[in-house]
Protein backbone atom coordinates (compact mmCIF):
# COMPACT_ATOMS: atom_id res chain seq x y z
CA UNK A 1 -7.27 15.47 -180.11
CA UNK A 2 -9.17 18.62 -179.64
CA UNK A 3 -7.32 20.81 -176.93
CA UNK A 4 -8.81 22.51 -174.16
CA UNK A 5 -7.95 26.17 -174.43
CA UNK A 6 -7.44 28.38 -170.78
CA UNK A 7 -5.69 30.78 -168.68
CA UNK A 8 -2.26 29.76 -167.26
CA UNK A 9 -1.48 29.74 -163.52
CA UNK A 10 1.63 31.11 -162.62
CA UNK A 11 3.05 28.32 -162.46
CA UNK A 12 2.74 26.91 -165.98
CA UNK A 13 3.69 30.69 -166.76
CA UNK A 14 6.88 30.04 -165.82
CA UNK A 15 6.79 26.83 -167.57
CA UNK A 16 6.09 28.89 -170.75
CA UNK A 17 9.19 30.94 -169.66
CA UNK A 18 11.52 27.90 -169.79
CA UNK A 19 9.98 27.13 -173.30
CA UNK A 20 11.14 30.80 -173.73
CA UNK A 21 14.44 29.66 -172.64
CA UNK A 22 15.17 26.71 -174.18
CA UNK A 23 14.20 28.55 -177.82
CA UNK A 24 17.44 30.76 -176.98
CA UNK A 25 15.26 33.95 -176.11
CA UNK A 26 17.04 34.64 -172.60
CA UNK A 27 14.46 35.40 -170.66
CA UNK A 28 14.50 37.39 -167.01
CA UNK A 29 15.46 35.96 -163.91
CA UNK A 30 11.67 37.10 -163.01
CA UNK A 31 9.91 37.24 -166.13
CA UNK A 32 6.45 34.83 -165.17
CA UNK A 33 5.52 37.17 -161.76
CA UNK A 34 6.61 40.66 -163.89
CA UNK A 35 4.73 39.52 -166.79
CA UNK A 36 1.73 38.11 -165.38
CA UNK A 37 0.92 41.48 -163.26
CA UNK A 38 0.79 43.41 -167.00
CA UNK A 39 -2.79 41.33 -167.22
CA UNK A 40 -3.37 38.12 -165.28
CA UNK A 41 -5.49 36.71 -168.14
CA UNK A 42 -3.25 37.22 -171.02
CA UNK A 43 -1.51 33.89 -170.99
CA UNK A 44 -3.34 31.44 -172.72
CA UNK A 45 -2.42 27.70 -173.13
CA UNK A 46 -3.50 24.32 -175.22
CA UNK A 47 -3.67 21.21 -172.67
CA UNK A 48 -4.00 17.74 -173.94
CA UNK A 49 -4.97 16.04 -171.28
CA UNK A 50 -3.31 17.66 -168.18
CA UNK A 51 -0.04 18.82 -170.40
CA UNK A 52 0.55 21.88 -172.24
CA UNK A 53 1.17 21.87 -175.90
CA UNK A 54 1.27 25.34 -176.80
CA UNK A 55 0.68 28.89 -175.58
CA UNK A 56 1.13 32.73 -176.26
CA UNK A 57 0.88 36.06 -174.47
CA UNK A 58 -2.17 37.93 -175.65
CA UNK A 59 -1.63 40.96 -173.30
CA UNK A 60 -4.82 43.76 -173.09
CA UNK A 61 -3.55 47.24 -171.93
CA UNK A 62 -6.74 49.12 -171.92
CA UNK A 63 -9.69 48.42 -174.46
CA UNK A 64 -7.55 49.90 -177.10
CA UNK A 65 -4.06 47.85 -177.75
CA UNK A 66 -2.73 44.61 -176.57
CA UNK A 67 0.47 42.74 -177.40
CA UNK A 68 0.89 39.44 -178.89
CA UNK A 69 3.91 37.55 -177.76
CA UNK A 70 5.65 34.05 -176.27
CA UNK A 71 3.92 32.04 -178.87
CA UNK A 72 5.67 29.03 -178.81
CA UNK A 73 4.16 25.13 -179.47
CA UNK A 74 6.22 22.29 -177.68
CA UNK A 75 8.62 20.91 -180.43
CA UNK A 76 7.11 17.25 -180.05
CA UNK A 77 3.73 18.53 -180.81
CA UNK A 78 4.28 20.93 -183.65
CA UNK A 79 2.23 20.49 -186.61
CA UNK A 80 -1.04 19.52 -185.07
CA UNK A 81 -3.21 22.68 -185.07
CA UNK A 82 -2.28 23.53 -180.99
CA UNK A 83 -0.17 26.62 -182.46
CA UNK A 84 -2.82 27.89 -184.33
CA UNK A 85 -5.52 27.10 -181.67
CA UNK A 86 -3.86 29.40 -178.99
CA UNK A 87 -3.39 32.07 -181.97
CA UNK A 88 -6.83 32.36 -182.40
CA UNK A 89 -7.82 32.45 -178.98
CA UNK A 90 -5.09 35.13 -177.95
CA UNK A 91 -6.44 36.99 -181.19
CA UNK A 92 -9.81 36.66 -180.32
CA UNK A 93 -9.15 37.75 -176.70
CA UNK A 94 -7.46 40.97 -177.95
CA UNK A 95 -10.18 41.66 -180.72
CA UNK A 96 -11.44 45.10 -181.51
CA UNK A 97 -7.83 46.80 -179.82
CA UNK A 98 -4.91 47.83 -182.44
CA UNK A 99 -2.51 44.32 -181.66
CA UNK A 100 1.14 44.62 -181.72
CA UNK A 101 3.68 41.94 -182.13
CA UNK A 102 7.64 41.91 -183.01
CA UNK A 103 8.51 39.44 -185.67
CA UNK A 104 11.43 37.86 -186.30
CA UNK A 105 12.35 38.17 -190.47
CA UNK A 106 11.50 34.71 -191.42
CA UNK A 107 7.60 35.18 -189.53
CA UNK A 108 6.77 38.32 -191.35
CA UNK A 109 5.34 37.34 -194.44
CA UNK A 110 3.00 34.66 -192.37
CA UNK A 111 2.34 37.71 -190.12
CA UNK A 112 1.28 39.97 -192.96
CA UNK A 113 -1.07 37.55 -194.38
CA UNK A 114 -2.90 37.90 -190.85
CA UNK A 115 -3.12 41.86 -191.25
CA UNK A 116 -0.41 42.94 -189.44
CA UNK A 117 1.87 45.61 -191.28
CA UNK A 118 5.87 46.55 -190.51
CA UNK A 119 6.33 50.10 -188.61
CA UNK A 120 10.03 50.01 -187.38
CA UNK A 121 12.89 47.55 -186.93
CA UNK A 122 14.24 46.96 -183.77
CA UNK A 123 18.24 45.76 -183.28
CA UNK A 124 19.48 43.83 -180.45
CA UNK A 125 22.56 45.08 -179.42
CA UNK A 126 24.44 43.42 -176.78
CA UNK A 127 27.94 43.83 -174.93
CA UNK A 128 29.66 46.11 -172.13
CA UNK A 129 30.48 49.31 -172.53
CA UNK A 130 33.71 50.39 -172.94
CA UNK A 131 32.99 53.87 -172.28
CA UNK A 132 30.22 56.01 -172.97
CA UNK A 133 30.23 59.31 -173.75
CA UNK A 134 28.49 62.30 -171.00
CA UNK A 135 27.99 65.56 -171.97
CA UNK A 136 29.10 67.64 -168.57
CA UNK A 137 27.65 70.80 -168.93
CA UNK A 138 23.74 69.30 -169.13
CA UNK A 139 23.77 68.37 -165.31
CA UNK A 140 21.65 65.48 -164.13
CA UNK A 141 20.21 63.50 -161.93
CA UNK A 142 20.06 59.83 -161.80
CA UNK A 143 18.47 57.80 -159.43
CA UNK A 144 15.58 56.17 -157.86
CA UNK A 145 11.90 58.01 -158.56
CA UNK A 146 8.83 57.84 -157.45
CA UNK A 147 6.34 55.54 -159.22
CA UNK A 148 3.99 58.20 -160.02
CA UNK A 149 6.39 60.24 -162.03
CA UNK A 150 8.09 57.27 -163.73
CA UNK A 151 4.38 56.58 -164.68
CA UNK A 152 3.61 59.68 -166.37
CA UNK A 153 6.57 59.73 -168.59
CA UNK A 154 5.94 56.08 -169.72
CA UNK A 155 2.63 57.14 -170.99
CA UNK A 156 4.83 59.81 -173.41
CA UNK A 157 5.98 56.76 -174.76
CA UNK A 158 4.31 53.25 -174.87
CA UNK A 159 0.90 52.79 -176.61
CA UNK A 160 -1.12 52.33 -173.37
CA UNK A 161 -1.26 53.19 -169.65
CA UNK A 162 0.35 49.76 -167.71
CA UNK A 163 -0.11 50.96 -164.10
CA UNK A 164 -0.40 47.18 -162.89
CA UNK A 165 2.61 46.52 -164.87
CA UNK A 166 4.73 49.25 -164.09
CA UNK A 167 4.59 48.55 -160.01
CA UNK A 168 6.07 45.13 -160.43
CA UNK A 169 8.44 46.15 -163.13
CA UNK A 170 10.58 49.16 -161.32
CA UNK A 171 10.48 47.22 -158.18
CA UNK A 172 13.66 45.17 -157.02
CA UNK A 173 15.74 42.37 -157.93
CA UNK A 174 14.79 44.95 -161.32
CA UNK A 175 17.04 47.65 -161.06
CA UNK A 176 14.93 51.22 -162.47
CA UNK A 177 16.06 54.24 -162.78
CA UNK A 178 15.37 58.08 -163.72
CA UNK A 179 17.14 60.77 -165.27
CA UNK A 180 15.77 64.44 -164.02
CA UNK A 181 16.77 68.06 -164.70
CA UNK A 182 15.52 71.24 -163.77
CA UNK A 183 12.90 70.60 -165.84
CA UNK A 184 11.48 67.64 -164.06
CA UNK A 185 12.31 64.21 -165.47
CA UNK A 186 13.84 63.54 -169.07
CA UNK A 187 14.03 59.66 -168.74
CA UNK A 188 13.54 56.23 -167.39
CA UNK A 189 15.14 53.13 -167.55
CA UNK A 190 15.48 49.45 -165.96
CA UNK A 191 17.67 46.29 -165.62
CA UNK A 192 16.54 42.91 -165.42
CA UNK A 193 19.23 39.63 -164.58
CA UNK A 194 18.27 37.31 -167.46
CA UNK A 195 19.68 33.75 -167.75
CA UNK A 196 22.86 34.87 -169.30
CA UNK A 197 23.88 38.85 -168.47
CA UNK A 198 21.17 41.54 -168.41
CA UNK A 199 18.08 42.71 -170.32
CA UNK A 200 17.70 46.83 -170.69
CA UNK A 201 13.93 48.33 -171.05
CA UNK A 202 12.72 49.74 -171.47
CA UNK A 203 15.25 52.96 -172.08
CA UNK A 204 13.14 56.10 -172.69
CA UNK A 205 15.15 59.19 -172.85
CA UNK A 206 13.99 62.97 -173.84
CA UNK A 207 17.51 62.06 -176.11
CA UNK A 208 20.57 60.31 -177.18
CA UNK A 209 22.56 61.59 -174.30
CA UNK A 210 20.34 60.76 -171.61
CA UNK A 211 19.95 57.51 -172.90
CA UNK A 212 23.57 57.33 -172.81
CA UNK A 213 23.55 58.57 -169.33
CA UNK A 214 21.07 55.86 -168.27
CA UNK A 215 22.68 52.81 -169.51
CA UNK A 216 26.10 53.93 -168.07
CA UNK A 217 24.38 53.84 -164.75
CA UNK A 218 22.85 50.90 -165.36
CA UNK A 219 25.58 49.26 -166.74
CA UNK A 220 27.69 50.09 -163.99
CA UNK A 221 25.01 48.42 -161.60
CA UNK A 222 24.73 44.82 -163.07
CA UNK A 223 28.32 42.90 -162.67
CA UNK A 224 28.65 39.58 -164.44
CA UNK A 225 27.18 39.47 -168.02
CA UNK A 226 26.73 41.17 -171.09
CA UNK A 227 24.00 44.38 -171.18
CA UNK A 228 21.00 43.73 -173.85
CA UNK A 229 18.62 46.26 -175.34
CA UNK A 230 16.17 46.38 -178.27
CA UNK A 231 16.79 49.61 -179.97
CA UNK A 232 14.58 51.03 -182.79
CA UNK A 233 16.95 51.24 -186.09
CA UNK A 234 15.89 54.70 -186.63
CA UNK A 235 17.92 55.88 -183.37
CA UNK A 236 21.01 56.41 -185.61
CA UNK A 237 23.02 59.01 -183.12
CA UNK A 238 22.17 56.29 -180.24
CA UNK A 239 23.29 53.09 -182.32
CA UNK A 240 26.42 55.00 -183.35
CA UNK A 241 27.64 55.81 -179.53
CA UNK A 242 26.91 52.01 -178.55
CA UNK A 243 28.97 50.79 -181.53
CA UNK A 244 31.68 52.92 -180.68
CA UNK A 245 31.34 51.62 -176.72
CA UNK A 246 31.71 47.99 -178.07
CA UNK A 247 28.51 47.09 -178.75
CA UNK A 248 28.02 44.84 -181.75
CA UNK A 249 24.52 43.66 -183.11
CA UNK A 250 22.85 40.10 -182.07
CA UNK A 251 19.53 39.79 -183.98
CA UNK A 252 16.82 41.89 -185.81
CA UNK A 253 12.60 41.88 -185.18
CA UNK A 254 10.45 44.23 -186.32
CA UNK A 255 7.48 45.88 -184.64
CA UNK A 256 3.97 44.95 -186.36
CA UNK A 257 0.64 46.08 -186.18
CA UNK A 258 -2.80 45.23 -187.06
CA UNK A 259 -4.98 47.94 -186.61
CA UNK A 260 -4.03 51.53 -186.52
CA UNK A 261 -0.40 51.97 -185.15
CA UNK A 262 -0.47 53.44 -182.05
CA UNK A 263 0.72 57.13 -181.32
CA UNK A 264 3.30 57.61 -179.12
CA UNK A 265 6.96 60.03 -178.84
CA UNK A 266 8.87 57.27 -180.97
CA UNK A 267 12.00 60.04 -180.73
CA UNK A 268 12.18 59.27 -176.75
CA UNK A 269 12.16 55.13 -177.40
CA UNK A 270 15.71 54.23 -177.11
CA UNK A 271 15.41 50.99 -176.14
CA UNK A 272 11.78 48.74 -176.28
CA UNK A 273 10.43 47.11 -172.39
CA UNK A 274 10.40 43.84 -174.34
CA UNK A 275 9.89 41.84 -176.97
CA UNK A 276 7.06 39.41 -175.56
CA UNK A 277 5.01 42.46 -173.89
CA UNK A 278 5.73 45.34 -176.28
């Protein structure tokens, strides 16, 4: 049966989320409202009849880049073109824009034979710090910042300007905050509750020690589960002070694109937002 291909409500958003779940992908506490307000449209589902078979996140920031993500058919209805159908129509939604996805190993090769090429692999690493080291003679602050600022230093860093996105995302039960110096700021980063422990991103950081800095805080902040955080492999210094905090290695992706890869400060990324928005 042919589906019928639209835009998801919130609510079957949040369905999608629980799909998220029950594929082990630990999704936030909040994820459907956060995610949604990055672009109302980008959530795209197959119905048969008045029940969804399949979706995916085809997220537009800007008419130049958008992020492919939660593409998931329901396991009882695999193999019957409903996965492909909301490909193509969150492909053809983001069409003309460089598209970004993160792809676990065993999708890459069917990823590559749609045109998207490997930039950078991203490690989850997940525990609770033991300790963490701080370098006491670089005084900063950490705290709370305005929206505004938080904003401009994002756009040092992610592909696109996410305004809409950014006003949900720093706002409470998400727990955001900003590293600043004499300078003015040197980094951002938030906590989200997941269904087990905590999600961090994104973590961007002028370097390794304010990174550090951050996710002490944050760490700190959110009792009662394990911390969580994407980091691109190539932060070496970074990976090597959470290893020797306790951190130990969960899973690998590894960022795509199709289309021109985006230019951003990939030295301040210490940690990616997420893996379903970019």
């Amino acid at each position: 049966m042919k589906p019928i291909i639209r835009t998801l409500s919130l609510g079957e958003l949040a369905d999608l989320i629980d799909w998220a779940a029950d594929e082990g992908w630990n999704p936030g506490l909040e994820d459907a409202a956060m995610f949604q307000a990055a672009d109302p449209e980008g959530f795209i589902g197959a119905f048969v009849g008045d029940d969804m078979v399949a979706a995916i996140s085809a997220v537009a920031y800007g008419h130049d880049f958008g992020f492919i993500g939660l593409y998931i058919c329901r396991p009882d209805m695999r193999g019957k073109g409903y996965g492909k159908a909301v490909w193509t129509a969150g492909m053809d939604r983001l069409a003309g824009r460089t598209i970004g996805l993160d792809g676990v190993e065993e999708q890459q090769a069917n990823y590559r034979s749609k045109g998207f090429q490997p930039v950078y692999e991203t490690i989850r690493y997940s525990g609770r710090p033991v300790a963490l080291p701080f370098d006491t003679e670089r005084p900063r602050t950490v705290s709370a910042q305005p929206v505004p600022d938080i904003t401009w230093y994002d756009a040092l860093c992610f592909p696109a300007p996410r305004h809409s996105f950014l006003q949900q995302w720093l706002q409470p039960p998400h727990r955001a905050l900003a590293a600043a110096t004499a300078q003015g700021m040197a980094g951002y980063a938030v906590a989200r509750s997941c269904r087990s422990g905590f999600k961090i991103g994104p973590l961007f950081a002028d370097d390794a020690q304010t990174a550090l800095e951050l996710l002490g805080e944050l760490a700190s902040a959110c009792e009662g589960g394990d911390l969580n955080v994407d980091v691109p492999a190539n932060q070496v210094d970074f990976i090597a002070a959470l290893e020797a905090a306790g951190f130990s290695t969960t899973f690998s992706t590894t960022r795509m694109y199709k289309g021109l890869p985006p230019e951003l400060d990939a030295n301040r990324v210490f940690g990616v937002t997420t893996l379903e928005l970019g």
